[in-house]
Protein backbone atom coordinates (compact mmCIF):
# COMPACT_ATOMS: atom_id res chain seq x y z
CA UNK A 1 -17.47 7.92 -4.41
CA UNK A 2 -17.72 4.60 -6.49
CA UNK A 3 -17.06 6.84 -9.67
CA UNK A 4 -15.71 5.54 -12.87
CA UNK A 5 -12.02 7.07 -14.05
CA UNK A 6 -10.73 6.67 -17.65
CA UNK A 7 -8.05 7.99 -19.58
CA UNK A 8 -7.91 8.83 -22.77
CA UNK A 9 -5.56 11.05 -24.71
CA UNK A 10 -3.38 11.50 -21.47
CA UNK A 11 -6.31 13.70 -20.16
CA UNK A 12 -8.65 12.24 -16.96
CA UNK A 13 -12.13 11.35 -17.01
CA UNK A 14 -14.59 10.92 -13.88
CA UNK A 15 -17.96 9.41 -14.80
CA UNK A 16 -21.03 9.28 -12.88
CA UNK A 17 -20.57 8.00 -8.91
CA UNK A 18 -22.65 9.21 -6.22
CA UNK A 19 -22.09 12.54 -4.04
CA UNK A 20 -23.40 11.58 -0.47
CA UNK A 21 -26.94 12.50 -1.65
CA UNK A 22 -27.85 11.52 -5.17
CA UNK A 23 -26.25 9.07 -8.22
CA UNK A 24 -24.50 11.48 -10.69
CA UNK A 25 -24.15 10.93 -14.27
CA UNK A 26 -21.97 13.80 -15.00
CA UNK A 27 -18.28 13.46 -16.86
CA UNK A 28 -15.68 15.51 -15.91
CA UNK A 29 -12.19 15.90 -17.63
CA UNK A 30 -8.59 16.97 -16.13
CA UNK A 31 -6.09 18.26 -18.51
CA UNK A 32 -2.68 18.26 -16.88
CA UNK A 33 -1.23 20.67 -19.41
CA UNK A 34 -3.48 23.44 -17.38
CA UNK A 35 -4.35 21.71 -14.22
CA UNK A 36 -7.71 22.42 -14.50
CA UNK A 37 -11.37 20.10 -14.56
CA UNK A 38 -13.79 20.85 -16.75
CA UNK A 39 -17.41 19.49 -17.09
CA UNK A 40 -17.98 20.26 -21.09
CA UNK A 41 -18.62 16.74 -21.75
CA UNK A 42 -22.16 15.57 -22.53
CA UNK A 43 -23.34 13.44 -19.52
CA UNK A 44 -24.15 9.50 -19.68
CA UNK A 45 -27.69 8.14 -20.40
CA UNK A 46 -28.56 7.91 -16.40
CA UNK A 47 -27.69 8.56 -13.49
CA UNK A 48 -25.17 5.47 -11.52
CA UNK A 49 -22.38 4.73 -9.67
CA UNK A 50 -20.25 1.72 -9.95
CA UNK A 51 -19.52 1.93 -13.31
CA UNK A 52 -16.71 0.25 -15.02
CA UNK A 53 -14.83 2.52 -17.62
CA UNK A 54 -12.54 1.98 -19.92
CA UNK A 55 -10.71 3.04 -23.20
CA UNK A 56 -11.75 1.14 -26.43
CA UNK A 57 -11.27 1.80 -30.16
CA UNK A 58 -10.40 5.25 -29.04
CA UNK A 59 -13.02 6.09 -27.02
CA UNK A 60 -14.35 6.30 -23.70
CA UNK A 61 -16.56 2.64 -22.58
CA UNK A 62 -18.95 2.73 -19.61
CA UNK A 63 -20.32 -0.65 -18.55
CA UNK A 64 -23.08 -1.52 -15.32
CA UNK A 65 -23.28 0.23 -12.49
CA UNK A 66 -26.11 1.18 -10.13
CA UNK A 67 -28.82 3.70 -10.57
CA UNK A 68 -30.22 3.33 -6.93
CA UNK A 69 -33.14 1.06 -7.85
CA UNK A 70 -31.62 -1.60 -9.84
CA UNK A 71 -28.22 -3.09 -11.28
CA UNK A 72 -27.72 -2.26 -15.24
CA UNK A 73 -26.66 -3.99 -17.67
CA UNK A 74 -25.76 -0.71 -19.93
CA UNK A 75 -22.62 -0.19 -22.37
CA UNK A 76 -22.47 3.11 -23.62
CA UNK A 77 -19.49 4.48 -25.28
CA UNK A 78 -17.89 8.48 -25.72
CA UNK A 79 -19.35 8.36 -29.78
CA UNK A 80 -22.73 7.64 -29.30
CA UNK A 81 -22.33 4.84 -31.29
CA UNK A 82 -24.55 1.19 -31.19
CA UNK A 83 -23.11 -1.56 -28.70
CA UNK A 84 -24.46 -4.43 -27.94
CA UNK A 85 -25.32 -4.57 -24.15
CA UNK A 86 -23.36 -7.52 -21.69
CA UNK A 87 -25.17 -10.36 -21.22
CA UNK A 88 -25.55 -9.86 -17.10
CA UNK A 89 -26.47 -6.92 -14.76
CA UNK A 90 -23.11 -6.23 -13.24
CA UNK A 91 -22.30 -2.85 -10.78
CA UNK A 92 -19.01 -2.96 -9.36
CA UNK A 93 -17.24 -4.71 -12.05
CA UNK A 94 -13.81 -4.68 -13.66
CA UNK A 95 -13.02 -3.87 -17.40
CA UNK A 96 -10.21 -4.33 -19.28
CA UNK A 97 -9.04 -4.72 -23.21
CA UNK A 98 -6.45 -7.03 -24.30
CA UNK A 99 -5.93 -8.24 -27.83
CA UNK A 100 -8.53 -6.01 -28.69
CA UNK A 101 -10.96 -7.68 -26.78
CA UNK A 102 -13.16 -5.66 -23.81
CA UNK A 103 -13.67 -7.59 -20.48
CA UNK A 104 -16.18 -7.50 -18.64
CA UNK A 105 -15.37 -8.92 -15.13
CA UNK A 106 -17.09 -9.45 -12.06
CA UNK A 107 -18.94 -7.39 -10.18
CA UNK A 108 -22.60 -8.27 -8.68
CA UNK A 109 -25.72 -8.64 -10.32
CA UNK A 110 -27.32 -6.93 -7.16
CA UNK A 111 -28.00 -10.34 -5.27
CA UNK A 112 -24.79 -11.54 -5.18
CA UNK A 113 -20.93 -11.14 -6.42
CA UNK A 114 -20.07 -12.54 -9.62
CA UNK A 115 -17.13 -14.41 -10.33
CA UNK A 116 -18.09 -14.76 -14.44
CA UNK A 117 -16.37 -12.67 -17.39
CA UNK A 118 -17.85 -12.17 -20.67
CA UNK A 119 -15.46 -10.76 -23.48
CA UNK A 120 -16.86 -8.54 -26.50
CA UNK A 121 -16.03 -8.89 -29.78
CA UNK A 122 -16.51 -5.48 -31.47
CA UNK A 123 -15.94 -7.03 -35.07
CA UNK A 124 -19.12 -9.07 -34.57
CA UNK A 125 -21.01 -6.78 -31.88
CA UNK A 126 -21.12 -9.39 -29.57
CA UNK A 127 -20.73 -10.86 -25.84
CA UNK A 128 -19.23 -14.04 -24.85
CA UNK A 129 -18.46 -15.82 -21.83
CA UNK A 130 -15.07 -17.28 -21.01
CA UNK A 131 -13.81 -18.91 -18.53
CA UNK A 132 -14.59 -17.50 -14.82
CA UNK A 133 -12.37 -16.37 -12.04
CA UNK A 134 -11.37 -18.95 -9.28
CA UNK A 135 -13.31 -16.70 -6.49
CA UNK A 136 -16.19 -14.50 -6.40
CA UNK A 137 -15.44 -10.69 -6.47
CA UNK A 138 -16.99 -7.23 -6.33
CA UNK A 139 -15.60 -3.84 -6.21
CA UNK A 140 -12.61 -5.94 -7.41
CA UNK A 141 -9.18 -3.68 -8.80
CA UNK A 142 -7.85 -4.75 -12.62
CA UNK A 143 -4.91 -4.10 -15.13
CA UNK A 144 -3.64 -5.13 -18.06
CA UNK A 145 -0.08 -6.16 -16.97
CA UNK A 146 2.70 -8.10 -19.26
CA UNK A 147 -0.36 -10.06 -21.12
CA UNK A 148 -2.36 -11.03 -18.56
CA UNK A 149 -5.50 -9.42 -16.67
CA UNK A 150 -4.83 -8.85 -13.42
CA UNK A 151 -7.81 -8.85 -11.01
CA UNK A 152 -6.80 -7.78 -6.74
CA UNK A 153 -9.30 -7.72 -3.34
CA UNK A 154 -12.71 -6.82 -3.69
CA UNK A 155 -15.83 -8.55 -2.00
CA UNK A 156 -17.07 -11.56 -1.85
CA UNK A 157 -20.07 -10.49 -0.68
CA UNK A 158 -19.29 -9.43 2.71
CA UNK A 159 -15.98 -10.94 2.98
CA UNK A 160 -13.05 -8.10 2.07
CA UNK A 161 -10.37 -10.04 0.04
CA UNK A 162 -6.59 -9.42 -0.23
CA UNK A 163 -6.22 -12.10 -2.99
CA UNK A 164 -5.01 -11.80 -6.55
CA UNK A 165 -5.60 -13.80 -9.71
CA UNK A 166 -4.50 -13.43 -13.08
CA UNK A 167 -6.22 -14.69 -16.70
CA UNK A 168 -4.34 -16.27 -19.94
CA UNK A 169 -5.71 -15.48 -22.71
CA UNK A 170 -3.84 -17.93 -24.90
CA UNK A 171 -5.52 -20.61 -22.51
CA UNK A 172 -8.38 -18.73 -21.53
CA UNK A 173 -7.68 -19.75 -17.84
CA UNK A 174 -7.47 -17.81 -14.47
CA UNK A 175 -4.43 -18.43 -11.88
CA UNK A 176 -4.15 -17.71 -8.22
CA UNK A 177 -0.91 -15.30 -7.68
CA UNK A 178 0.25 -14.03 -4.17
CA UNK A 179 -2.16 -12.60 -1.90
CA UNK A 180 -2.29 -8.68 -1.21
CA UNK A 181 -0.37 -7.51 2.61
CA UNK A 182 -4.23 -5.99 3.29
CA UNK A 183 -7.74 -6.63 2.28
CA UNK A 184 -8.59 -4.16 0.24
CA UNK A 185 -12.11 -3.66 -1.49
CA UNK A 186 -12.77 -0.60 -3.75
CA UNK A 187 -9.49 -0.89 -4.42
CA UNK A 188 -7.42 0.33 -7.64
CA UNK A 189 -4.97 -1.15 -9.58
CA UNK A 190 -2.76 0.55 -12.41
CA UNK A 191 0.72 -0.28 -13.88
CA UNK A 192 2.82 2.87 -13.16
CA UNK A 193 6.48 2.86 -14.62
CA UNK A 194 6.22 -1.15 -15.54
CA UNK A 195 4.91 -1.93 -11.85
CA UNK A 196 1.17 -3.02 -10.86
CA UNK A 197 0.27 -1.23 -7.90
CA UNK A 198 -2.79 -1.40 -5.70
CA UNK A 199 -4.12 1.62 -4.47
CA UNK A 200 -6.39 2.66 -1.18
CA UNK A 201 -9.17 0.36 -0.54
CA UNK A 202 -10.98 -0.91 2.43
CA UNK A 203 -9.88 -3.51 4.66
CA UNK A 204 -13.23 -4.15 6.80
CA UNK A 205 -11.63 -1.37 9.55
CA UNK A 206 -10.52 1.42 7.95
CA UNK A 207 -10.10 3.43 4.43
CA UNK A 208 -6.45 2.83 3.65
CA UNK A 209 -4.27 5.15 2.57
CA UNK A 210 -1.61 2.54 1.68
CA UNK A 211 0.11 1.33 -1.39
CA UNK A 212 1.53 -2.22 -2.68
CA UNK A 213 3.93 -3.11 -5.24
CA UNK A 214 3.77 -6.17 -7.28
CA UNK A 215 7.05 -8.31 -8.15
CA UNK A 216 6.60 -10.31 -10.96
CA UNK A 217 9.96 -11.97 -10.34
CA UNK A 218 9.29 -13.38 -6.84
CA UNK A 219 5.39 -13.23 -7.19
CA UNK A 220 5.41 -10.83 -3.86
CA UNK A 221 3.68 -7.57 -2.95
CA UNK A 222 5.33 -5.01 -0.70
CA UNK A 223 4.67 -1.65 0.71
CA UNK A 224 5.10 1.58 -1.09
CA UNK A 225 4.37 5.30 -0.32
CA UNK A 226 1.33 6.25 0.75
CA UNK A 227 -1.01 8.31 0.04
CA UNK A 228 -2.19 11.83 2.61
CA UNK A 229 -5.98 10.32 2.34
CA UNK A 230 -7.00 6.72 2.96
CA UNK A 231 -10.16 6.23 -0.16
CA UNK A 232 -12.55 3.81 -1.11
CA UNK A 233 -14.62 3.27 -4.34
CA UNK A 234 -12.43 6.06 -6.04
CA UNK A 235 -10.50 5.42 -9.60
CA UNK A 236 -7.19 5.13 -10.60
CA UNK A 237 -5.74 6.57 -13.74
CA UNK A 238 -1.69 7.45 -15.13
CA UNK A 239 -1.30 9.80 -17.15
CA UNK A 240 2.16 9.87 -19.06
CA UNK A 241 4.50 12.97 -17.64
CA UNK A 242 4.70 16.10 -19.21
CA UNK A 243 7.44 17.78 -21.07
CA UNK A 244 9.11 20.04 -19.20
């Protein structure tokens, strides 16, 4: 659980997470085209869960996380090439990359849940902080969705949270949109045909095995199918359907 998911050339990655026993930092990849994992990728620097991960300049990003005895601060990408580290310990954060900007969002710095957000520019090699969310949130869900960032649920410390927020870039400037049905932390989020959705998460009670649809026309979510398992802490990815 808590592992990382990316995609990148329609093809799956897991990174690190933790098993039940120890904090992995093995990658694994699914290729649709065979339906098959495979674990041929070299694994990250250490061992952590709650990594953020994300595609960037055409390769794989993996920011924070948890190695068991502290919160890190790490950004390590696919090539092995220099990047300049965030500016604040963060496990359970959001990423996300917009106008070729990365995000770094959220999270906790192991004391307590961040609501800041530092941007990278990889022109310069450099973090900067812009503005910060309207509430606190860890183990938060984020997409990229019609030009904004959308950030759902997550913890404020030990308060689950079923609302949503969204961040102009243009004004550099977070807004409050409708709340969530459920609280849902360790929740994903992912646009799928157009729509956001919000996957599995925990509301305090239960792992949820539910769904929501966003409606950006009437700024509402409703219920979709669900899935056979309720989850927590696992990723999200779409990956674009195969040719017959």
């Amino acid at each position: 659980m808590w592992v990382g998911v990316g995609i990148l050339n329609n093809r799956l990655y897991t990174i690190g997470g933790h098993d039940g026993v120890s904090y992995l930092n093995s990658v694994e990849r699914f290729d649709p085209h065979t339906n098959q994992w495979s674990k041929e990728m070299a694994p990250t620097s250490s061992c952590q869960a709650s990594v953020a991960v994300t595609v960037f300049d055409g390769c794989l990003f993996v920011i924070g996380g948890q190695d068991g005895i502290s919160c890190l601060h790490l950004v390590e990408n696919s090539t092995m090439d220099s990047c300049c580290i965030n500016r604040e310990k963060r496990l359970g954060a959001a990423v996300a990359v917009l106008d070729g900007y990365l995000y770094a969002i959220g999270g906790s710095d192991g004391q307590c849940s961040l609501s800041t957000v530092e941007r990278y520019d990889p022109k310069a090699n450099k973090w900067s902080s812009v503005s910060s969310m309207n509430t606190q949130r860890k183990h938060l869900g984020c997409a990229v969705y019609n030009g904004y960032i959308y950030v759902v649920g997550g913890r404020e410390d030990a308060t689950k949270l079923s609302t949503a927020e969204r961040f102009n870039p243009k004004i550099n400037q977070w807004s409050l949109v409708v709340a969530m049905n459920s609280k849902r932390t360790g929740v994903g989020l992912a646009v799928v045909n157009n729509r956001l959705m919000a996957v599995g998460g925990f509301d305090g009670a239960v792992c949820l095995k539910s769904v929501e649809l966003y409606d950006n026309e009437f700024n509402s979510w409703r219920l979709h199918s669900g899935m056979n398992y309720g989850r927590l802490g696992g990723g999200v990815g779409v990956i674009n359907r195969l040719d017959d």
